[in-house]
Protein backbone atom coordinates (compact mmCIF):
# COMPACT_ATOMS: atom_id res chain seq x y z
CA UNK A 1 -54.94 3.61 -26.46
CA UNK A 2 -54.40 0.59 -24.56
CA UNK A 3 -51.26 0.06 -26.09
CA UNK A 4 -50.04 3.45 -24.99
CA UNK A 5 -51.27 2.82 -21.34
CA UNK A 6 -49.29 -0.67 -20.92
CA UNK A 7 -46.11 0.83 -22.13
CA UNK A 8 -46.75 3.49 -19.63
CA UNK A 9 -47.71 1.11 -17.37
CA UNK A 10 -44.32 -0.90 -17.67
CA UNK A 11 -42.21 2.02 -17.40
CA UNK A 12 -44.05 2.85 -14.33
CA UNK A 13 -43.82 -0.74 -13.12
CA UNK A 14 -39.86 -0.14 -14.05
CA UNK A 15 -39.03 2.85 -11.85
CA UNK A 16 -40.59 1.27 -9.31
CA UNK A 17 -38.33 -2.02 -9.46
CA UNK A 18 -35.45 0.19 -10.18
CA UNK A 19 -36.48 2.91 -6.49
CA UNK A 20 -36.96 -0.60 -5.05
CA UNK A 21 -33.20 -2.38 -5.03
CA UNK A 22 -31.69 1.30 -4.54
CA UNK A 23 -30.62 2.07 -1.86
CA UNK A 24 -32.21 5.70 -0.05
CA UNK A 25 -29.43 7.77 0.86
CA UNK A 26 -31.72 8.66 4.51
CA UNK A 27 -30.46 4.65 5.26
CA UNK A 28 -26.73 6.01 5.90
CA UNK A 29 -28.07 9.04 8.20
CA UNK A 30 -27.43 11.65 5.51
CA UNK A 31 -29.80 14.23 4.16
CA UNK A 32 -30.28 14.49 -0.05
CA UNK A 33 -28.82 17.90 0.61
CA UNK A 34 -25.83 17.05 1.80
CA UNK A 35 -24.71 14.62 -1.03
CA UNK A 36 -23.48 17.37 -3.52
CA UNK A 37 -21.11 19.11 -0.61
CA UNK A 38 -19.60 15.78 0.08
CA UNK A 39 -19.31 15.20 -3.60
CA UNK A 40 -18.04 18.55 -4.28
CA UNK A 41 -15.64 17.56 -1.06
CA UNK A 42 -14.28 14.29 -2.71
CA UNK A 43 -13.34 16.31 -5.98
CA UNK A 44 -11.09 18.80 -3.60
CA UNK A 45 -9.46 15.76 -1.95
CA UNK A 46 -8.81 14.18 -5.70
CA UNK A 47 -7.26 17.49 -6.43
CA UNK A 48 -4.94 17.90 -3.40
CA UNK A 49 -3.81 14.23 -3.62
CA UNK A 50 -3.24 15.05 -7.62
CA UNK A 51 -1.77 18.09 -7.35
CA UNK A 52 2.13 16.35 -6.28
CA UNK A 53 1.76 13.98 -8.84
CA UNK A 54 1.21 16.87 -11.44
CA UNK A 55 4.21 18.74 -10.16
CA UNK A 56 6.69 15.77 -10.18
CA UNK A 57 5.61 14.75 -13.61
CA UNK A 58 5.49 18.49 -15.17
CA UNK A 59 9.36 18.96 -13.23
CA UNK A 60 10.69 15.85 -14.59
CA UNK A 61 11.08 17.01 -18.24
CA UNK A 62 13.40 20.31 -16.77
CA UNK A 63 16.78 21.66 -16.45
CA UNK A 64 17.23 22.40 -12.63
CA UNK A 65 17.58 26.39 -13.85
CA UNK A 66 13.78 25.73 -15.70
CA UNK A 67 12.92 23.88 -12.31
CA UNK A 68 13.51 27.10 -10.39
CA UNK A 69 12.94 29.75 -12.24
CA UNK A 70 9.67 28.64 -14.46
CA UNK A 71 5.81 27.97 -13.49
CA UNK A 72 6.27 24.65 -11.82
CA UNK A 73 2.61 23.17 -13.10
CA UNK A 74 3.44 23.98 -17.01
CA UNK A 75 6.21 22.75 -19.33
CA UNK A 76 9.39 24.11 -20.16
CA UNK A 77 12.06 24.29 -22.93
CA UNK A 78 14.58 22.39 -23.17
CA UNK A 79 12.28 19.19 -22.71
CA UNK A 80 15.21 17.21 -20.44
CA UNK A 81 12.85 14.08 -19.65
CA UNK A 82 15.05 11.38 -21.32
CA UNK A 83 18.26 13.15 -20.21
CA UNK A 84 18.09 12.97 -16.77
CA UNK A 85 16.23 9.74 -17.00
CA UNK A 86 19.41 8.43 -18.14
CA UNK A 87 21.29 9.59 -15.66
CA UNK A 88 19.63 7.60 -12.54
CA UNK A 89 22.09 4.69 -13.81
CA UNK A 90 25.11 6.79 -13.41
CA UNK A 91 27.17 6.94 -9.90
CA UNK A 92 26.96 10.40 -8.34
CA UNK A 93 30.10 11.07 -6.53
CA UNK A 94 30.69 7.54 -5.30
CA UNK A 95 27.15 7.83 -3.65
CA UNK A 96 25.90 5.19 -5.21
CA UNK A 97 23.80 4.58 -8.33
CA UNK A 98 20.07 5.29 -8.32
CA UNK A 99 19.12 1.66 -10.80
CA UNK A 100 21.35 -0.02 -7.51
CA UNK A 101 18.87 1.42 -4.64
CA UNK A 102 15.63 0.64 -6.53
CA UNK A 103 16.93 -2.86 -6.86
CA UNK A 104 17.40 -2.99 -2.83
CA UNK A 105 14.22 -1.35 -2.49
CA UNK A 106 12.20 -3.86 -4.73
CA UNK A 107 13.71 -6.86 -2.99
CA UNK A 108 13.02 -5.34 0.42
CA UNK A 109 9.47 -4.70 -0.50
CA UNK A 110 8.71 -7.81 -2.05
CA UNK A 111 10.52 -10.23 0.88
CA UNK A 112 9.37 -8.29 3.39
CA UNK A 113 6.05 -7.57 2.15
CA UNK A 114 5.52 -11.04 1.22
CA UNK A 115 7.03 -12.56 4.19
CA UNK A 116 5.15 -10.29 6.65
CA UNK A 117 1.54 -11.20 4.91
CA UNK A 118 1.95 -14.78 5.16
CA UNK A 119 2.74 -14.81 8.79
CA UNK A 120 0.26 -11.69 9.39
CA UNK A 121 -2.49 -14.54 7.56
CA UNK A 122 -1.43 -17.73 9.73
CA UNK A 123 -0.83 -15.74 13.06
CA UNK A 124 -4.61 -13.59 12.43
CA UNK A 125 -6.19 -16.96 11.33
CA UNK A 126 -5.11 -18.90 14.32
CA UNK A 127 -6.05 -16.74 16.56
CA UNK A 128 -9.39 -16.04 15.07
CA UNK A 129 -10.54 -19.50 14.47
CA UNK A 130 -8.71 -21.46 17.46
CA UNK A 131 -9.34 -21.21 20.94
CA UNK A 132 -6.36 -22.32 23.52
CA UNK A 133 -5.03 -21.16 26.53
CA UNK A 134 -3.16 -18.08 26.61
CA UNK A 135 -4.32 -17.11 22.74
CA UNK A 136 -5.62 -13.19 24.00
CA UNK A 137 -2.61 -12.93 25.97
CA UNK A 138 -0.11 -14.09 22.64
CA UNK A 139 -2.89 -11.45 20.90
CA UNK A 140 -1.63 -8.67 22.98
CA UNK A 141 1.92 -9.46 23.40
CA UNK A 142 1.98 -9.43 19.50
CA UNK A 143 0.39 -5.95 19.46
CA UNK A 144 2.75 -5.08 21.95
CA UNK A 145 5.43 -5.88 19.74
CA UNK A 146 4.84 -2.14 17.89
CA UNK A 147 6.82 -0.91 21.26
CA UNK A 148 9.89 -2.59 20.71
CA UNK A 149 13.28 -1.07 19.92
CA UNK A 150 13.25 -2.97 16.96
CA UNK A 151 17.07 -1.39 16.03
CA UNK A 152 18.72 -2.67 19.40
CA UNK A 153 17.44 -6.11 19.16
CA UNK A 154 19.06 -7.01 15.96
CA UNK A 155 22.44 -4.90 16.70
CA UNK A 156 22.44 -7.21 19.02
CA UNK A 157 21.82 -10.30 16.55
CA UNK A 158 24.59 -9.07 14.54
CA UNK A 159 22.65 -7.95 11.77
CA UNK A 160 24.02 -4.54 10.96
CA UNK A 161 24.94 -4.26 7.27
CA UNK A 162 22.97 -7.29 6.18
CA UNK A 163 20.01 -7.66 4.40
CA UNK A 164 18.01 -9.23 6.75
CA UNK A 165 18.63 -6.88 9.11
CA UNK A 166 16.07 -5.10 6.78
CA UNK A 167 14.28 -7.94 5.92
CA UNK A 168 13.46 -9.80 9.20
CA UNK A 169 11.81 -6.34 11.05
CA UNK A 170 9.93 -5.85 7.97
CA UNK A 171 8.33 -9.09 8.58
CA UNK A 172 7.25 -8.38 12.02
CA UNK A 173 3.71 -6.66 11.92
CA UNK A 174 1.48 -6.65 14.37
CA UNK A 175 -0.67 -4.36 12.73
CA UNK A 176 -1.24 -7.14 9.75
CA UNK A 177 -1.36 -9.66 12.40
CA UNK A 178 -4.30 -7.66 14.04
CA UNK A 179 -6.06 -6.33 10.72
CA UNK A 180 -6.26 -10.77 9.83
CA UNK A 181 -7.48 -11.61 12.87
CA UNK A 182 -10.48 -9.34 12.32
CA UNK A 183 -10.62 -10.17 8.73
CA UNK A 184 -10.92 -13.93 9.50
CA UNK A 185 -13.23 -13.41 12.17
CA UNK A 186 -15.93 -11.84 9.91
CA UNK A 187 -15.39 -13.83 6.66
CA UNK A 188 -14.41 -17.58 7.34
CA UNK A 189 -17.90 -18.62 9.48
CA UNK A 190 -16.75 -21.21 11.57
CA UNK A 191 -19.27 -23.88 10.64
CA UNK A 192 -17.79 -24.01 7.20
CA UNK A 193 -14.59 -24.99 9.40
CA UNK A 194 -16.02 -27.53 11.38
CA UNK A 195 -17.83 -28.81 8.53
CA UNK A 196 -14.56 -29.31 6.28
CA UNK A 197 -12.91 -30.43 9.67
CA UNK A 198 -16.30 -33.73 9.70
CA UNK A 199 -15.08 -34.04 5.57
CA UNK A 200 -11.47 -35.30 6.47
CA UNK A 201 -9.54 -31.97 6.13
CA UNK A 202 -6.33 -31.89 7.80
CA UNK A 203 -5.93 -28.39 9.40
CA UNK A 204 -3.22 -26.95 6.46
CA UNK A 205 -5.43 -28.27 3.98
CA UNK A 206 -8.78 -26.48 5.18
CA UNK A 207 -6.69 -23.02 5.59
CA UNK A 208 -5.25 -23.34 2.21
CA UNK A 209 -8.45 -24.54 0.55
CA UNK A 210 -11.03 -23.00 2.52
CA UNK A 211 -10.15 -20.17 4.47
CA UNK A 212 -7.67 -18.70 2.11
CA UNK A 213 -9.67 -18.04 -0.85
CA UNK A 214 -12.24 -16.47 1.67
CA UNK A 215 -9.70 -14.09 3.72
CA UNK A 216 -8.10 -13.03 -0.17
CA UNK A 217 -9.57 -9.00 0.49
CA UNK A 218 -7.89 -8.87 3.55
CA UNK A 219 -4.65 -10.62 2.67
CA UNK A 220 -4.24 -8.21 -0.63
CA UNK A 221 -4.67 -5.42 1.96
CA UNK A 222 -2.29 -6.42 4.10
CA UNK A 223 -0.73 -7.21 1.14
CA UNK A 224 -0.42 -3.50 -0.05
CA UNK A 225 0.16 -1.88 3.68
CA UNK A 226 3.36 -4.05 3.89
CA UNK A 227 4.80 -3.60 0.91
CA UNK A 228 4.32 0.61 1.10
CA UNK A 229 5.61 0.48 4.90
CA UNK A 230 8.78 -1.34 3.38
CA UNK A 231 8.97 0.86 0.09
CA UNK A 232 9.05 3.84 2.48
CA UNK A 233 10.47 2.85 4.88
CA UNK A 234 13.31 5.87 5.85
CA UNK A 235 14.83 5.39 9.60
CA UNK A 236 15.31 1.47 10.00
CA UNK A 237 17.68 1.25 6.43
CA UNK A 238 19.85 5.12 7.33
CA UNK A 239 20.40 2.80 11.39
CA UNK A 240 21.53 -0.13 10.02
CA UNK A 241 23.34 0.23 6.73
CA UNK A 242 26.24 2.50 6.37
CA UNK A 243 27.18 0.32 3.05
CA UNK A 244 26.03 2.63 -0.25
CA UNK A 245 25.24 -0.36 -2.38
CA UNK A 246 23.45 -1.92 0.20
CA UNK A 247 21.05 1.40 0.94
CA UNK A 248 17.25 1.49 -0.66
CA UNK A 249 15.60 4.45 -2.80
CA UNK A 250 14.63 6.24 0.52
CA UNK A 251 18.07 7.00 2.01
CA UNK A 252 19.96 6.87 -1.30
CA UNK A 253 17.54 10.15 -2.92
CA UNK A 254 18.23 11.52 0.73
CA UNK A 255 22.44 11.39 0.29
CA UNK A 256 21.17 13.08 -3.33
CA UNK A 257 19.17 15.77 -1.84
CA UNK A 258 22.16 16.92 0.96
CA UNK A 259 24.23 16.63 -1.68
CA UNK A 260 22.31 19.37 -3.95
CA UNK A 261 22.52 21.65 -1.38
CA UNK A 262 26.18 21.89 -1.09
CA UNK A 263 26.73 20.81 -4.70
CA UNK A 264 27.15 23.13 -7.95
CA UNK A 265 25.93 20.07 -10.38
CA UNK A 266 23.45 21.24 -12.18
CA UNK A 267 21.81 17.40 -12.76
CA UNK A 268 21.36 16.82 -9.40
CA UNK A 269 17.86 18.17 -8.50
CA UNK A 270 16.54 17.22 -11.70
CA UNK A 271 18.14 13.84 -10.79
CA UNK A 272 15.69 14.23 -7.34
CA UNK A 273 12.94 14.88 -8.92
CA UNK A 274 13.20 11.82 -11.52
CA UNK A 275 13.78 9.64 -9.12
CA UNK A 276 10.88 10.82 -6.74
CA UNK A 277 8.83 10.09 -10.15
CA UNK A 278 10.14 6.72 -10.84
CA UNK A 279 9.96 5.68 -6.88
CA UNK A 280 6.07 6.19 -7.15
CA UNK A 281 5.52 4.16 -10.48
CA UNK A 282 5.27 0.71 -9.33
CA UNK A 283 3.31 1.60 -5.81
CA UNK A 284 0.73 3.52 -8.21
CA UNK A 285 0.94 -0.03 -10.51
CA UNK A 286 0.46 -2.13 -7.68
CA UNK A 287 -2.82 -0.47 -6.36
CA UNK A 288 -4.21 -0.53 -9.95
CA UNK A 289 -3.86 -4.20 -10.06
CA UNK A 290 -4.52 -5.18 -6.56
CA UNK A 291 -7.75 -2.25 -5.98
CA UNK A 292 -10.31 -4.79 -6.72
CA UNK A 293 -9.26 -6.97 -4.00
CA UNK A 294 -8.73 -4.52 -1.92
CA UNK A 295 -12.35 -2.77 -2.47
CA UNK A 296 -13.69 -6.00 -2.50
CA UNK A 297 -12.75 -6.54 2.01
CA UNK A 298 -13.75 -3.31 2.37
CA UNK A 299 -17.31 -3.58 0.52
CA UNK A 300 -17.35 -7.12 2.48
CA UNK A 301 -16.30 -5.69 5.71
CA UNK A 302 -19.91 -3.15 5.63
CA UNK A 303 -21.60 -5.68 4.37
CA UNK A 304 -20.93 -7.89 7.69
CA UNK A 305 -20.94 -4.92 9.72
């Protein structure tokens, strides 16, 4: 008997540890109730944001008649997948060649993206973590910068038809620039500078050393925005390059897509629709590999809130 009662006494004692680090659902102002709708909710959004995905996948194994004329979210025969596949590395009427834009595309992404996270890090740590006159004004002027005609400023630098004339604008973001400053504010305490600042650290040293590893969330974010803002990116490339080769994924599937409509090829939307599935592989890869970071700021971000 009184071994029956301690065992139910430790499983008691249990539950109560377990209610104890839990956190109540009442502490985030919601009612019990109201967690299956918001559940229920979630599983909706999943859906809607699936359901594209689904499509482009399903349409990318069919003939352009099958893509038409058949249930869009089942398969079809002839399975076409590797087909058309193959036929992204062929030149469509001397538009260009699909391999060719995703090329441009990858090395826009990655130099811009890159580029426009390292200065978006030193510009948002500076101005977090070092006072001096005329900082909130270079704050707001950099902000400011969304407002400029980014197109007529580097006609003017003779940059038309050259890759930085993609490059350089894509490294311009005051949005990062604002999103680090806020990050750095809330997660490099500035005792931990001052102290490393009494050790001996030069200032590149403590950034790189200290700072850095701390601000790592917010840089992979920034990381991620800058890269799919450059992958995407539709308007800048179609004003400044009128060279084929020199065009990314965006503009190129666009010359594809007027083409189809005044085309009889038979390959070309199938072509479209291959090369919108291919365009969103390595974004999708990316976020799987960088989603811990990036969850990570965000779950450090309440946390300091």
């Amino acid at each position: 008997m009184t071994v029956r009662t301690s065992r139910r006494e430790r499983r008691r004692q249990a539950r109560l540890e377990e209610q104890e680090q839990s956190i109540p659902v009442e502490l985030y102002g919601l009612r019990r109730g109201t967690v299956p709708l918001l559940t229920a909710l979630a599983f909706l959004f999943a859906i809607f944001t699936l359901i594209p995905i689904a499509w482009i996948l399903i349409n990318s194994t069919k003939t352009q008649a099958n893509i038409f004329e058949t249930f869009g979210f089942w398969f079809a025969r002839p399975f076409d997948f590797f087909h058309t596949f193959s036929l992204l590395f062929q030149n469509v009427d001397g538009y260009g060649t699909y391999i060719q834009w995703f090329g441009n595309t990858a090395l826009y992404a990655v130099i811009g993206g890159v580029g426009a996270t390292a200065l978006s890090a030193f510009a948002g740590y500076g101005l977090a973590r070092f006072r001096f006159r005329g900082s909130r004004v270079a704050f707001y002027v950099i902000i400011a910068g969304l407002l400029v005609p980014l197109y007529l400023t580097y006609a003017k630098a003779h940059l038309i038809n050259s890759i930085w004339g993609m490059v350089l604008p894509s490294m311009v973001s005051p949005i990062g620039v604002y999103l680090m400053r806020t990050y750095a504010e809330i997660s490099v305490p500035r005792d931990l500078i001052d102290a490393a600042r009494i050790d001996g650290g030069g200032e590149l040293r403590i950034f790189f050393r200290v700072a850095l590893p701390l601000m790592v969330p917010g840089v992979v974010t920034v990381l991620l925005i800058s890269v799919v803002a450059v992958w995407n990116n539709y308007f800048l490339p179609l004003l400044i390059f009128n060279i084929n080769t020199k065009y990314p994924l965006t503009v190129g599937l666009g010359l594809w897509s007027g083409r189809a409509v005044n085309s009889g090829d038979a390959d070309l939307y199938p072509m479209l629709v291959m090369g919108g599935l291919v365009t969103i592989i390595p974004l999708i890869a990316l976020f799987l590999v960088l989603q811990r970071y990036w969850r990570g700021g965000m779950l450090l971000g309440s946390i300091a809130n």
